[in-house]
C-alpha atoms as a PDB file:
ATOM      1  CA  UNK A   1     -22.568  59.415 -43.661  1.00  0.00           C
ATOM      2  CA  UNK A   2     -23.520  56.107 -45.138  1.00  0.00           C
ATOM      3  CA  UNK A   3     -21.062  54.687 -48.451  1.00  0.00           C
ATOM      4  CA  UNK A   4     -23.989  55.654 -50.910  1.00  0.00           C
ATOM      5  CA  UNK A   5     -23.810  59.183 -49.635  1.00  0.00           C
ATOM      6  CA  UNK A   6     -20.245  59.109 -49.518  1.00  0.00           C
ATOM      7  CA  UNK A   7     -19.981  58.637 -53.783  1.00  0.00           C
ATOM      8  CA  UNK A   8     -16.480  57.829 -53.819  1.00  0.00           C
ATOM      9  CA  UNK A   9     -14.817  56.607 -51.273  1.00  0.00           C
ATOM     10  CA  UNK A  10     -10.536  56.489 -51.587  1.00  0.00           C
ATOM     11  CA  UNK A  11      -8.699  54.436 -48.287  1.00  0.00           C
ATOM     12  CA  UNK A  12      -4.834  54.180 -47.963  1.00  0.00           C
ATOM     13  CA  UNK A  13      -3.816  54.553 -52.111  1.00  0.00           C
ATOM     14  CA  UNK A  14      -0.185  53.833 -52.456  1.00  0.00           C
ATOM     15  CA  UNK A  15       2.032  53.528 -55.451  1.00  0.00           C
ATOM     16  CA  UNK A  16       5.517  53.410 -56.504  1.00  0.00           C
ATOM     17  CA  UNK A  17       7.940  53.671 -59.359  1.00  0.00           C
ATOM     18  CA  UNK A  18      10.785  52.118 -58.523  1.00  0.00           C
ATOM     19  CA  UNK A  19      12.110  53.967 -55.071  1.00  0.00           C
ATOM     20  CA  UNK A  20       9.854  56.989 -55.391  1.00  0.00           C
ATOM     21  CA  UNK A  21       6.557  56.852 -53.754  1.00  0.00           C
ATOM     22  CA  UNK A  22       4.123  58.434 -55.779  1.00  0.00           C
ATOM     23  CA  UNK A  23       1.104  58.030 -53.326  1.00  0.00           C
ATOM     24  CA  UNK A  24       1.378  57.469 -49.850  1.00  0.00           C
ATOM     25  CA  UNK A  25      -1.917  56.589 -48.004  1.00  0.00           C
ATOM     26  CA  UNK A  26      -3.829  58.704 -49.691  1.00  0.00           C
ATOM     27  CA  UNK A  27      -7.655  58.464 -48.888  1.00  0.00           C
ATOM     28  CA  UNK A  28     -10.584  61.229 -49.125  1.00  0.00           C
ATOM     29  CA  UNK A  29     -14.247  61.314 -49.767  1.00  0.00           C
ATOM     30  CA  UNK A  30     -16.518  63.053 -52.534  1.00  0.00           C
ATOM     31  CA  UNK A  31     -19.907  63.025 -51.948  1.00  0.00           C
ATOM     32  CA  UNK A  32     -22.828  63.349 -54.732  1.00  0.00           C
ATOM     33  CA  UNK A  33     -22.920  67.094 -55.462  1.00  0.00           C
ATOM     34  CA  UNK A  34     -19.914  68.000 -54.328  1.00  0.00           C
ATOM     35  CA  UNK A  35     -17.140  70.026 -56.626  1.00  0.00           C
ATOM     36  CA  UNK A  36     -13.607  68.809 -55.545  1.00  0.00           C
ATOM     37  CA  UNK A  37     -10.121  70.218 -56.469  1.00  0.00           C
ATOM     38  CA  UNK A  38      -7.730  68.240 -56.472  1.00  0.00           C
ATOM     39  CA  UNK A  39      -4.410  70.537 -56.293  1.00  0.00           C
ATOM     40  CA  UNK A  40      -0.400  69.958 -55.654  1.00  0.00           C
ATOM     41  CA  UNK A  41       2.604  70.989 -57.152  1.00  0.00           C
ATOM     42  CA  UNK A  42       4.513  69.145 -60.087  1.00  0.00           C
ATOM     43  CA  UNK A  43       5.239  65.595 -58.825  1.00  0.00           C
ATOM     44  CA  UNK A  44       2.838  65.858 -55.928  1.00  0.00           C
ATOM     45  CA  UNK A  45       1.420  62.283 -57.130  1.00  0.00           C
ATOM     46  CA  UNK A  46      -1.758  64.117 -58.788  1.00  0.00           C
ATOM     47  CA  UNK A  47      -1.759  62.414 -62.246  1.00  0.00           C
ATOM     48  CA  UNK A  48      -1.141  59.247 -60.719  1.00  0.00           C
ATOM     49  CA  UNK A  49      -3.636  59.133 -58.194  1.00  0.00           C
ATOM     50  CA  UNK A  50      -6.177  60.614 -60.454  1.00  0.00           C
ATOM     51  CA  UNK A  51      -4.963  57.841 -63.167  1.00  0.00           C
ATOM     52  CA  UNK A  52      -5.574  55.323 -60.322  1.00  0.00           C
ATOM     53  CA  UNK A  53      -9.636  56.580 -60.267  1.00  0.00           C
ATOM     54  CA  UNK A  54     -10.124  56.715 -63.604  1.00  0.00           C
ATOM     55  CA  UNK A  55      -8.911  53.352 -64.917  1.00  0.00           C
ATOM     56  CA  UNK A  56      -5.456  53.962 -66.443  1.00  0.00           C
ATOM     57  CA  UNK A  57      -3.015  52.945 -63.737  1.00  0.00           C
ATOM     58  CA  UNK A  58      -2.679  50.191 -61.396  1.00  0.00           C
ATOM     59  CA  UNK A  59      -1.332  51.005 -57.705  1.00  0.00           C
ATOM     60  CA  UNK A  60      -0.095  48.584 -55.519  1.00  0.00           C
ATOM     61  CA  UNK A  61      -2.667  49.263 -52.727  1.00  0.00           C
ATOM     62  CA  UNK A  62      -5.626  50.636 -50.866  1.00  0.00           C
ATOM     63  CA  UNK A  63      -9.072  51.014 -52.050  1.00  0.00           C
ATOM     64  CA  UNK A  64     -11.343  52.872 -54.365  1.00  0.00           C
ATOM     65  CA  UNK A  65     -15.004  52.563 -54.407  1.00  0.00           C
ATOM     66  CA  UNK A  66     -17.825  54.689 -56.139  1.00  0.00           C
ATOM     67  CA  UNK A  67     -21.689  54.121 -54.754  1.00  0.00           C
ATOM     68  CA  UNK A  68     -19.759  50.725 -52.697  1.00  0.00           C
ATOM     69  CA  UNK A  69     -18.831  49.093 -56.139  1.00  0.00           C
ATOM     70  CA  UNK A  70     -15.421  48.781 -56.179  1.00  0.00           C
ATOM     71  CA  UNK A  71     -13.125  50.252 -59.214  1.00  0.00           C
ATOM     72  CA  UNK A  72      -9.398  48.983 -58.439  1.00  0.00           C
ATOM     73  CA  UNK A  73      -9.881  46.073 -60.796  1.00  0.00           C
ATOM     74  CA  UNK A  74     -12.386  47.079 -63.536  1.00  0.00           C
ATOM     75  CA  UNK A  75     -11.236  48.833 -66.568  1.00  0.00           C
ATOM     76  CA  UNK A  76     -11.945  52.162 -67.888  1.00  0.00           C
ATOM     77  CA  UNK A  77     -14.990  51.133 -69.961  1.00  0.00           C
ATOM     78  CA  UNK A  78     -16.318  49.257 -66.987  1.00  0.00           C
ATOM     79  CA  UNK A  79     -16.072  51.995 -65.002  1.00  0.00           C
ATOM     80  CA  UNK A  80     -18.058  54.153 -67.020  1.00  0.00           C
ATOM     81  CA  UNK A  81     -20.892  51.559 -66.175  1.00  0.00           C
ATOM     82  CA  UNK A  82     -20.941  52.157 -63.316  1.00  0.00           C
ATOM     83  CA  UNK A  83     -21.542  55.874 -63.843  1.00  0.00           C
ATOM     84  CA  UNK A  84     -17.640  56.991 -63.461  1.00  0.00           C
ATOM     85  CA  UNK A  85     -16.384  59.232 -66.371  1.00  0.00           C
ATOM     86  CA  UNK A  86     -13.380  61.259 -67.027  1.00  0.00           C
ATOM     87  CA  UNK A  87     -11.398  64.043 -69.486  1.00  0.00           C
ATOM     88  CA  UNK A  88      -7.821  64.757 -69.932  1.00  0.00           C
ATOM     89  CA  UNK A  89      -5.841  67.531 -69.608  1.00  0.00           C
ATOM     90  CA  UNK A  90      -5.436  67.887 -73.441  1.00  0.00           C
ATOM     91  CA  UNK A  91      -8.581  66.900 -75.312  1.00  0.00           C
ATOM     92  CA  UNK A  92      -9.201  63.664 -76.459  1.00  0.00           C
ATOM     93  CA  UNK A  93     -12.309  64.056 -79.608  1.00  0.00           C
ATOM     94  CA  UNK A  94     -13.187  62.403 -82.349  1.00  0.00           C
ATOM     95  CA  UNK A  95     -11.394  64.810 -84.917  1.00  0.00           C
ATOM     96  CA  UNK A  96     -12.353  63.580 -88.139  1.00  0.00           C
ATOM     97  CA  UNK A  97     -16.083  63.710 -87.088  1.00  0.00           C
ATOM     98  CA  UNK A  98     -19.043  66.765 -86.548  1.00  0.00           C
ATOM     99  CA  UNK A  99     -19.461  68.266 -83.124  1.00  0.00           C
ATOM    100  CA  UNK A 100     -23.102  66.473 -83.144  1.00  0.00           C
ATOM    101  CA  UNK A 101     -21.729  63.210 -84.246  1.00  0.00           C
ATOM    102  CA  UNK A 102     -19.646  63.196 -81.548  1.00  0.00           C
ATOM    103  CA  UNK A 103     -21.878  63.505 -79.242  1.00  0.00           C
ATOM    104  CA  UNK A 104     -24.647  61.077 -81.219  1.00  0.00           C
ATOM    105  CA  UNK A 105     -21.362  58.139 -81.009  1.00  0.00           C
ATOM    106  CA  UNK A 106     -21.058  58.691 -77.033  1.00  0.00           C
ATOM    107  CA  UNK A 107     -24.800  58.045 -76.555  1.00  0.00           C
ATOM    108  CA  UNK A 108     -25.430  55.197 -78.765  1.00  0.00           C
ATOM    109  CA  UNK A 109     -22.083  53.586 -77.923  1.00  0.00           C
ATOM    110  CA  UNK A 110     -23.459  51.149 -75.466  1.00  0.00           C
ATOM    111  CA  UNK A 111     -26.306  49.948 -78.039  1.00  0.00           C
ATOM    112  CA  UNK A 112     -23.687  49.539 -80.537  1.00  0.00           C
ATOM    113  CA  UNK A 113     -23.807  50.680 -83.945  1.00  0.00           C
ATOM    114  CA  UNK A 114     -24.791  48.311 -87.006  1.00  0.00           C
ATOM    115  CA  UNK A 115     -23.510  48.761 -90.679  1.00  0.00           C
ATOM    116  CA  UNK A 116     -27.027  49.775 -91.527  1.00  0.00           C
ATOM    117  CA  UNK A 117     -27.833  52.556 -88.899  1.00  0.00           C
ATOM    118  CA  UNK A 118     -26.761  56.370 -89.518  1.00  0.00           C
ATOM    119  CA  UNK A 119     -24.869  58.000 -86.811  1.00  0.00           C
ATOM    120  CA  UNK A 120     -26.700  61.176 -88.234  1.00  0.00           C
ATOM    121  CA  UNK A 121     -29.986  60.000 -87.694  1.00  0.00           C
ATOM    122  CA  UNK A 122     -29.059  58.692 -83.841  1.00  0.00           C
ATOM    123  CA  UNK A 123     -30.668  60.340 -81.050  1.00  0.00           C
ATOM    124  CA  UNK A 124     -30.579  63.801 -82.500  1.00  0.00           C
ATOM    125  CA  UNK A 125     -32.210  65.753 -79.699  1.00  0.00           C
ATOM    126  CA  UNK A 126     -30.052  64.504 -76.670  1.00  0.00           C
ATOM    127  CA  UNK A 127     -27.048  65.307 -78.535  1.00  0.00           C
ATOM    128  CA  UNK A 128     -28.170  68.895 -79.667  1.00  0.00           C
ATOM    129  CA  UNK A 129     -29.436  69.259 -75.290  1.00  0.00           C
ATOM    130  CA  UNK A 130     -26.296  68.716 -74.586  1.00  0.00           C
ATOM    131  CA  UNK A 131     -24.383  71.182 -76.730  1.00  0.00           C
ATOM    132  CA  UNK A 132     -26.384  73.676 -75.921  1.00  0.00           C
ATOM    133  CA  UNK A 133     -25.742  72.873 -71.849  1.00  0.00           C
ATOM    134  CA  UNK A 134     -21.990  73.529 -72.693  1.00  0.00           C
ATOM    135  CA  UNK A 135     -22.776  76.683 -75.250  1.00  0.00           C
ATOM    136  CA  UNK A 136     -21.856  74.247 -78.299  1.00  0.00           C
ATOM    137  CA  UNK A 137     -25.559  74.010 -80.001  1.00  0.00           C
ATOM    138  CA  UNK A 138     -24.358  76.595 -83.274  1.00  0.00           C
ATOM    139  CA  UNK A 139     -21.422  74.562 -83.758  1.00  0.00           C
ATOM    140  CA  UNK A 140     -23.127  71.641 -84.095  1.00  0.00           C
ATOM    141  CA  UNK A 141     -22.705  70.734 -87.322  1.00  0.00           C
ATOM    142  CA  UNK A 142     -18.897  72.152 -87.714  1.00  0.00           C
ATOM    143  CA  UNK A 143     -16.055  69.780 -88.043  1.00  0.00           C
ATOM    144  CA  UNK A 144     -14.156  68.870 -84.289  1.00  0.00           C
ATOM    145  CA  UNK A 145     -10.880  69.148 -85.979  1.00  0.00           C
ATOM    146  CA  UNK A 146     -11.485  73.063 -87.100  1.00  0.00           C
ATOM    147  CA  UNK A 147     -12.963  73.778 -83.814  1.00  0.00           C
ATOM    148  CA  UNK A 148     -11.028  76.390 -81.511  1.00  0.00           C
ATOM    149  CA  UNK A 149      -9.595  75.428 -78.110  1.00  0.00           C
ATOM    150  CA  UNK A 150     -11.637  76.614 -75.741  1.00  0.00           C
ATOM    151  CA  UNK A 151     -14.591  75.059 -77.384  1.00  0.00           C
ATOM    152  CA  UNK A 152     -12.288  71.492 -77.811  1.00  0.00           C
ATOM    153  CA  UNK A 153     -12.307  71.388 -73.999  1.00  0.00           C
ATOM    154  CA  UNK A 154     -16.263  72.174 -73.980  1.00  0.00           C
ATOM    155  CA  UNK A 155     -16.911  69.760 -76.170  1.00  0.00           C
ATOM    156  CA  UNK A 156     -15.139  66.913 -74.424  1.00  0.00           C
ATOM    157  CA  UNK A 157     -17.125  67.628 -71.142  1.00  0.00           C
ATOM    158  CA  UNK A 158     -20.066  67.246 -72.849  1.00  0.00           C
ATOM    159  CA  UNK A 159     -18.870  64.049 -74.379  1.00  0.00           C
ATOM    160  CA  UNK A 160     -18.117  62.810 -70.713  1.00  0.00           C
ATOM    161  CA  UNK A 161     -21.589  63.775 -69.880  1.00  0.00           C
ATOM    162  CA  UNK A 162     -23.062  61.836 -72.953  1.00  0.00           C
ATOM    163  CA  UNK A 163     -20.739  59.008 -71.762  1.00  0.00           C
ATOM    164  CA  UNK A 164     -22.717  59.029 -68.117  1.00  0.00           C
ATOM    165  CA  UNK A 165     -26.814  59.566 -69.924  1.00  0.00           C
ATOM    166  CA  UNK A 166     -25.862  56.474 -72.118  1.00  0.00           C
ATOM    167  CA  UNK A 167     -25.206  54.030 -69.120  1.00  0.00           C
ATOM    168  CA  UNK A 168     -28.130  55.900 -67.421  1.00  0.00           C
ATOM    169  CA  UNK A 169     -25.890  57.682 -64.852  1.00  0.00           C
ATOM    170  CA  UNK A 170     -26.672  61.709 -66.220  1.00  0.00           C
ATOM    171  CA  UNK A 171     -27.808  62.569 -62.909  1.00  0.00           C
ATOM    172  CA  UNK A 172     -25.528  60.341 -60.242  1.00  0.00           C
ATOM    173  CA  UNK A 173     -22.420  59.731 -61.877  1.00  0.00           C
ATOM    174  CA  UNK A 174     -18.784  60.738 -61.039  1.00  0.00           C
ATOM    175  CA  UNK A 175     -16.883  63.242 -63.321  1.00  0.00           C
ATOM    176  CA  UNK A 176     -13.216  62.731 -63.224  1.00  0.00           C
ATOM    177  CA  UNK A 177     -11.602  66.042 -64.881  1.00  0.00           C
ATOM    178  CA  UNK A 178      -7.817  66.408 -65.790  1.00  0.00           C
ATOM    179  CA  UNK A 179      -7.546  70.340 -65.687  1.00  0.00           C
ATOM    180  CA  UNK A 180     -10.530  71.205 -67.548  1.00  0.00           C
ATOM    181  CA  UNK A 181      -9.489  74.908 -67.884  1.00  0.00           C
ATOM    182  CA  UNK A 182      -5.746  73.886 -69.078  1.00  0.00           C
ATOM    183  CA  UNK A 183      -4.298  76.245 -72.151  1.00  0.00           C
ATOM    184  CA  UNK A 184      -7.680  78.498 -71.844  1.00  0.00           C
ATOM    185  CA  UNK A 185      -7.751  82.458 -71.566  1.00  0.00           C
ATOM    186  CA  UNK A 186      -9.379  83.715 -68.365  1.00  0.00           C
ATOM    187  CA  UNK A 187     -12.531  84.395 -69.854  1.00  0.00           C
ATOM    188  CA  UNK A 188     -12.526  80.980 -71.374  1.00  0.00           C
ATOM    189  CA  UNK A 189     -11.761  79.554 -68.280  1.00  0.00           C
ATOM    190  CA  UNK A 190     -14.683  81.014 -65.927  1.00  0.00           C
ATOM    191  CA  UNK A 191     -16.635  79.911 -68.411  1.00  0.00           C
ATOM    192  CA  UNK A 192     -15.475  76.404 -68.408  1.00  0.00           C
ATOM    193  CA  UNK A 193     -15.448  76.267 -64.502  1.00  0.00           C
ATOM    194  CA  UNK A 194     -18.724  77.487 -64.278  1.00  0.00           C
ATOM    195  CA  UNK A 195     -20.041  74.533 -66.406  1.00  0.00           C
ATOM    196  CA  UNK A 196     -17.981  72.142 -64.369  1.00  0.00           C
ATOM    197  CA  UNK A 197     -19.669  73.994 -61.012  1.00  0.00           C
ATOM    198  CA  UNK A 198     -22.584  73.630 -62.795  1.00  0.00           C
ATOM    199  CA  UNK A 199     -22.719  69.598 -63.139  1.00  0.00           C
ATOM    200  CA  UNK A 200     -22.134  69.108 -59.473  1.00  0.00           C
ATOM    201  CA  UNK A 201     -24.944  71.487 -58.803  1.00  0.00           C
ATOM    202  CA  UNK A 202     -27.136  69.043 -60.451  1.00  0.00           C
ATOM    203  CA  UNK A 203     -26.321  66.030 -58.592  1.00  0.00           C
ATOM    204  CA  UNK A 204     -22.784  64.808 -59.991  1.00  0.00           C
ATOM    205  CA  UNK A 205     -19.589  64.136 -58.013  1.00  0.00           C
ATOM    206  CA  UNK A 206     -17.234  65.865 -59.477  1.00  0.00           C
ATOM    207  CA  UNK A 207     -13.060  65.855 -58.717  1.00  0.00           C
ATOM    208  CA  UNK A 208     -10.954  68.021 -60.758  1.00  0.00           C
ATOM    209  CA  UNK A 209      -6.897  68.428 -60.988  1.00  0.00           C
ATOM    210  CA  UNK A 210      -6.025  72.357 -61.671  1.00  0.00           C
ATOM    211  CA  UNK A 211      -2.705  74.570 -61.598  1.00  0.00           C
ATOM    212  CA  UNK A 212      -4.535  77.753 -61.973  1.00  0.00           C
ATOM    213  CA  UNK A 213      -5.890  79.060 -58.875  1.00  0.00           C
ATOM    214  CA  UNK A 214      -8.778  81.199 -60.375  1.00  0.00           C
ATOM    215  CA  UNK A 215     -10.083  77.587 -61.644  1.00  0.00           C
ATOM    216  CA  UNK A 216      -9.903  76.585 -57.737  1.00  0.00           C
ATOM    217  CA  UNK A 217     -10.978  79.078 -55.525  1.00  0.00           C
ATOM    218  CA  UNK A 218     -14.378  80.504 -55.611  1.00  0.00           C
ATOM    219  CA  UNK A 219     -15.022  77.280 -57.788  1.00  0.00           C
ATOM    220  CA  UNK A 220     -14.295  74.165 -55.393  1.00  0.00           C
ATOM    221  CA  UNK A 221     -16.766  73.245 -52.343  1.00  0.00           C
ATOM    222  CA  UNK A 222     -13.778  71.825 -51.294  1.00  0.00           C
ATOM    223  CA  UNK A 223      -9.733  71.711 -51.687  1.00  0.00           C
ATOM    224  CA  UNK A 224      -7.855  68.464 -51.467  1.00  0.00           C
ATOM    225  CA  UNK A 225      -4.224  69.213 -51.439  1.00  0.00           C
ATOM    226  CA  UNK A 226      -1.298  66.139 -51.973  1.00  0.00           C
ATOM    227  CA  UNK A 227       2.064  66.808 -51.439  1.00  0.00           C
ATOM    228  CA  UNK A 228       4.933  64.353 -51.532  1.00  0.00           C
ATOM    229  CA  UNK A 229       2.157  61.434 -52.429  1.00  0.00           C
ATOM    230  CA  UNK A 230       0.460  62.691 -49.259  1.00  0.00           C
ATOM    231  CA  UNK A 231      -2.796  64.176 -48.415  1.00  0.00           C
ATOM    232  CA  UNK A 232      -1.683  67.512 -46.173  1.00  0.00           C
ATOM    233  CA  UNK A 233      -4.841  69.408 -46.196  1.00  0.00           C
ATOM    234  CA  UNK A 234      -8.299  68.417 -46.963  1.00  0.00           C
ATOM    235  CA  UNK A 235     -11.045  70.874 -46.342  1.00  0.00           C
ATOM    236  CA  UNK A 236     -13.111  74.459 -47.319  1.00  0.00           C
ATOM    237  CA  UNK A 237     -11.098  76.982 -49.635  1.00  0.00           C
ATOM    238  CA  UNK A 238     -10.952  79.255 -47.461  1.00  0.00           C
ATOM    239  CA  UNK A 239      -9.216  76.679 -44.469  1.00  0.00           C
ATOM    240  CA  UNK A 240      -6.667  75.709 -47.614  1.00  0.00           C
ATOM    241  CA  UNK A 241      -6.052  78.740 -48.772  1.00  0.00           C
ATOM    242  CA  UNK A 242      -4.457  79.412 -44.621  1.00  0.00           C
ATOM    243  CA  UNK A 243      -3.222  76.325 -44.003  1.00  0.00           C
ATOM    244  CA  UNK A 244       0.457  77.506 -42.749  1.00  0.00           C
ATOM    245  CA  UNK A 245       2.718  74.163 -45.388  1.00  0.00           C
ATOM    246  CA  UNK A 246       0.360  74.674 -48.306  1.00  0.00           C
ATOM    247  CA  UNK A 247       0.926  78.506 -48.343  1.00  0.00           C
ATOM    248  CA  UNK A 248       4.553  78.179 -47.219  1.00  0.00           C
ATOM    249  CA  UNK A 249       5.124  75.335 -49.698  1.00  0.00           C
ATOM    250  CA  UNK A 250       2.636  75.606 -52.578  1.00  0.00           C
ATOM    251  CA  UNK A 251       0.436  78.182 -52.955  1.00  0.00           C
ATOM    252  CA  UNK A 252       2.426  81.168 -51.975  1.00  0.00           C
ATOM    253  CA  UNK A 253       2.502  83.493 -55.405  1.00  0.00           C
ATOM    254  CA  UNK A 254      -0.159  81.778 -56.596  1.00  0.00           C
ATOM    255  CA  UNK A 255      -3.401  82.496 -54.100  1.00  0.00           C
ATOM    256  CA  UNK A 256      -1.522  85.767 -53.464  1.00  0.00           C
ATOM    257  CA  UNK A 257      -2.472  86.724 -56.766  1.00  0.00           C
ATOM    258  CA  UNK A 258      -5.802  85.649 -56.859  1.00  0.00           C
ATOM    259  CA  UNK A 259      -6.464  87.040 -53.753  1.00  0.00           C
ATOM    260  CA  UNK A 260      -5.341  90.480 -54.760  1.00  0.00           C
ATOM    261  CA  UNK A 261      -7.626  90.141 -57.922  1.00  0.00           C
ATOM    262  CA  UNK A 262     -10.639  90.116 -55.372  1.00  0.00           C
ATOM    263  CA  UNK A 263     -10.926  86.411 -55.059  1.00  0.00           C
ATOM    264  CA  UNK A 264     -12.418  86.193 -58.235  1.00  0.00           C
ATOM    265  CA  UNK A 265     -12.763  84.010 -61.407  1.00  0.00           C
ATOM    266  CA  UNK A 266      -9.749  85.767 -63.371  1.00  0.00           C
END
């Protein structure tokens, strides 16, 4: 598999606060296309590793790469030039401003705005495309801060997406997702994952942290499990899902329940 097929490469990530080792050699692939879970229990060195990808934390060593261009040293910003965006796990929008607007800023943000332009009047159809990819387009002109939840978490996906068309990266970027479906009702949340499925099935990367295993199985192409800052399993859902420590020490209750539900989106 050569490095550009790869998409983003992660070799021997390890971090520390103080004498607890957060990540411990921690290295996996994604490949362009590809929909990746990320899963672990609480302090499992998730957040930190995904932090590491994304921008917001330093670690100590190893090496992360996207299309051979390595990220370790360049800031958040710089990475989204390089066609590597991300969400969090509780919605970061533009509150005081219209669903379109939002999406008009993200798109023109790398041409910069002047005092004399009108963020109404900029790039109007890409921004309405968008919302209606993420089932957004009637709320278009409604305020963010009045919207509900569910469509919050929508909305900031499609700002991510906006993020990757404005650096010219729509169709080969890398979408970094903190728990997209997080605080959404099952409906809500096959929704959301089939969205997120959706962008890898037209050519992104995507890696995505989740608790809930419905947003996991029979969503991921593949399962990436940490545990104790270390990688334990990496592979199909279905060679997770019996992979003798992650059921005895993580999964358990959990894919129990989703497996009794049919193996379903809940």
């Amino acid at each position: 598999m050569t490095e550009r097929s790869v998409g983003l490469r992660v070799q021997g990530l390890s971090h520390s606060y103080g004498g607890v080792r957060a990540l411990d050699d921690v290295g996996f692939e994604v490949a362009p296309g590809q929909c990746v879970a990320l899963i672990g229990p609480n302090g499992a060195g998730k957040s930190t590793c995904f932090a590491a990808l994304a921008g917001q934390q330093k670690v100590r060593q190893g090496q992360v790469s996207w299309r051979s261009q390595s990220l370790l040293h360049l800031a958040p910003h710089e990475r989204l030039q390089q066609g590597v965006a991300r969400t969090f796990q509780v919605a970061q929008l533009f509150e005081a401003l219209t669903v379109q607007q939002s999406l008009q800023l993200c798109l023109k943000a790398p041409q910069g705005l002047s005092w004399a332009d009108r963020l109404d009047e900029q790039l109007v159809a890409p921004a309405l495309a968008l919302l209606t990819q993420v089932g957004l387009f009637s709320h278009a002109q409604a305020r963010v801060q009045g919207l509900a939840y569910g469509a919050k978490k929508r909305l900031e996906l499609a700002m991510a997406l906006a993020g990757l068309q404005a650096v010219g990266q729509r169709e080969q970027g890398l979408l970094l997702l903190d728990e997209p479906a997080a605080g959404l009702g099952p409906e809500e949340r096959a929704e959301m994952m089939a969205l997120v499925h959706d962008c890898a099935a037209q050519g992104l990367a995507v890696l995505y942290t989740e608790h809930n295993m419905d947003a996991v199985f029979g969503v991921a192409d593949r399962v990436i499990v940490l545990m104790r800052g270390r990688v334990v399993c990496d592979g199909l859902p279905q060679e997770v899902a019996v992979h003798p420590e992650v059921r005895a020490s993580y999964l358990g209750d959990a894919l129990q329940g989703w497996m009794q539900r049919g193996g379903q989106h809940a």
